[in-house]
Protein backbone atom coordinates (compact mmCIF):
# COMPACT_ATOMS: atom_id res chain seq x y z
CA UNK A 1 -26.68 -13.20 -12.99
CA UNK A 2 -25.56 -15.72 -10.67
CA UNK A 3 -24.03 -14.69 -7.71
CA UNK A 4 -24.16 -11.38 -8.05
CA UNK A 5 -26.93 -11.83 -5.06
CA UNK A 6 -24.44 -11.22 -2.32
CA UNK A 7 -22.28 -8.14 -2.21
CA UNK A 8 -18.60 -9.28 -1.45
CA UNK A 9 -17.25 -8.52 1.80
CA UNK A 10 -14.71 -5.91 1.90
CA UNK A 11 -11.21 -7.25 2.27
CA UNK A 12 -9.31 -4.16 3.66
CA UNK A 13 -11.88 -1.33 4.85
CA UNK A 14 -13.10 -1.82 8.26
CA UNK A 15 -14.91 0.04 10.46
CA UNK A 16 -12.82 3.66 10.92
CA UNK A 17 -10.57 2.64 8.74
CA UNK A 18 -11.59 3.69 5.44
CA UNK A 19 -8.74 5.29 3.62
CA UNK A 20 -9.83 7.78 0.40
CA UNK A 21 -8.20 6.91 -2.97
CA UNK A 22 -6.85 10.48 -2.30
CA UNK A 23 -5.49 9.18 0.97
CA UNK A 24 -3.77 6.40 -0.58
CA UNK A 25 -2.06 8.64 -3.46
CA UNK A 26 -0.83 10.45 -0.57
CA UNK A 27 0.94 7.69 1.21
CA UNK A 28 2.00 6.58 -2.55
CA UNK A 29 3.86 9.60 -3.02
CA UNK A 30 5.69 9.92 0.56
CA UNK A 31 7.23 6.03 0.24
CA UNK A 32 7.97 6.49 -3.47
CA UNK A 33 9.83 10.34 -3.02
CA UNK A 34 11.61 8.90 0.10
CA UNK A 35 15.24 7.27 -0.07
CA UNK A 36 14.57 5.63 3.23
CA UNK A 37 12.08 2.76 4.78
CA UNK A 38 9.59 5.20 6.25
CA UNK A 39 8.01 4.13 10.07
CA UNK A 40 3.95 4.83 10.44
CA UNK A 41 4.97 7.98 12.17
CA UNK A 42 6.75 9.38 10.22
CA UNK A 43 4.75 8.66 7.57
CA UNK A 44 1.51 10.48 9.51
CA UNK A 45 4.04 13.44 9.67
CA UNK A 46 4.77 13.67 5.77
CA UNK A 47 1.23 13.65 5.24
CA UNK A 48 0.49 16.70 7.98
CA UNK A 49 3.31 18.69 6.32
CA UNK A 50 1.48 18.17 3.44
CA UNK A 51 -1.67 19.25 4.52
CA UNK A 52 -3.38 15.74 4.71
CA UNK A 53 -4.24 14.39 8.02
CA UNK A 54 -5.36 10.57 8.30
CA UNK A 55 -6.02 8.41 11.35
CA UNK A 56 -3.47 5.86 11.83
CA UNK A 57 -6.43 3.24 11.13
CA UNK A 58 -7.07 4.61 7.94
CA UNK A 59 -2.96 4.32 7.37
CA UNK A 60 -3.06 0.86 8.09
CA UNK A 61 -5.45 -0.21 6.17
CA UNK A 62 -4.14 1.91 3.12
CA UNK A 63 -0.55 0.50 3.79
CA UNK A 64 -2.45 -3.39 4.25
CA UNK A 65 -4.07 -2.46 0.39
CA UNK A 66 -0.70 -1.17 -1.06
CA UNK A 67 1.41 -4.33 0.06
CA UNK A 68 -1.44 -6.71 -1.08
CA UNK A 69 -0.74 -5.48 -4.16
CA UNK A 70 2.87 -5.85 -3.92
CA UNK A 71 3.95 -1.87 -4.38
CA UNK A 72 5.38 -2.10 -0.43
CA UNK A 73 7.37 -4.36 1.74
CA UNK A 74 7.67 -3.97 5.53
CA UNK A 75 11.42 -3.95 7.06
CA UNK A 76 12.81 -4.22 10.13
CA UNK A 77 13.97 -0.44 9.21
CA UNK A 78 10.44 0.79 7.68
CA UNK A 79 7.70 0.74 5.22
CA UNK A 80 9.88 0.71 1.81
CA UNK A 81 7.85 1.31 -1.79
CA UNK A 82 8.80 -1.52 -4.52
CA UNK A 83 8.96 -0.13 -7.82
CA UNK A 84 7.25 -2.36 -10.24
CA UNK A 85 8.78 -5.52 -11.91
CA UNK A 86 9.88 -4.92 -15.97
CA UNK A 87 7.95 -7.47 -18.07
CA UNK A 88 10.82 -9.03 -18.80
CA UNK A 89 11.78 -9.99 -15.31
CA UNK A 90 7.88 -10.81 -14.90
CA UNK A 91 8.51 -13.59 -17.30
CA UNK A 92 11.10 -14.75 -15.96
CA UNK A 93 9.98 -15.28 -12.61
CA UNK A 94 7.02 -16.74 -14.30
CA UNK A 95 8.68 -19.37 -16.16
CA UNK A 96 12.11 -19.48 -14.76
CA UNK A 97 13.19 -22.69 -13.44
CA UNK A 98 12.46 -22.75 -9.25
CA UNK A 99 15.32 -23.18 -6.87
């Protein structure tokens, strides 16, 4: 197999900061139940209420793998989720004409 030699480097873990998948639902959850942009802090505090404690590393680099993937934006007001584009609008943006 070539290149399968070298094991990639990992994009978002680092070292301390190596969020669980469970750690990631969490902070899922919290920005898709809330009605407002979210700060780190007050995220931190959702997840203590719930029982789930995380370092603020961990958050980061959770929150850096959620808006890679385009589920969150970062506001001047807070951490807000983006719910998923409809496959229509998906195709539109992918073939619409360009302003």
């Amino acid at each position: 197999m070539a290149g399968a030699t070298h094991a990639p480097s990992p994009e978002f873990a680092s070292p301390g900061a190596n969020p669980t998948l469970e750690t990631i639902e969490y902070i899922r959850s919290a920005l898709q139940r809330a009605e407002v942009p979210l700060s780190r802090n007050q995220l931190l505090e959702v997840l203590s209420q719930w029982g789930h404690s995380t370092t603020r590393q961990s958050l980061n680099a959770a929150l850096k793998f959620l808006e890679a993937d385009g589920n969150i934006v970062f506001g001047s007001k807070g951490i807000l989720w983006v719910p998923p584009a409809s496959v229509q609008l998906q195709e539109i943006l992918r073939t619409g004409a360009r302003l």
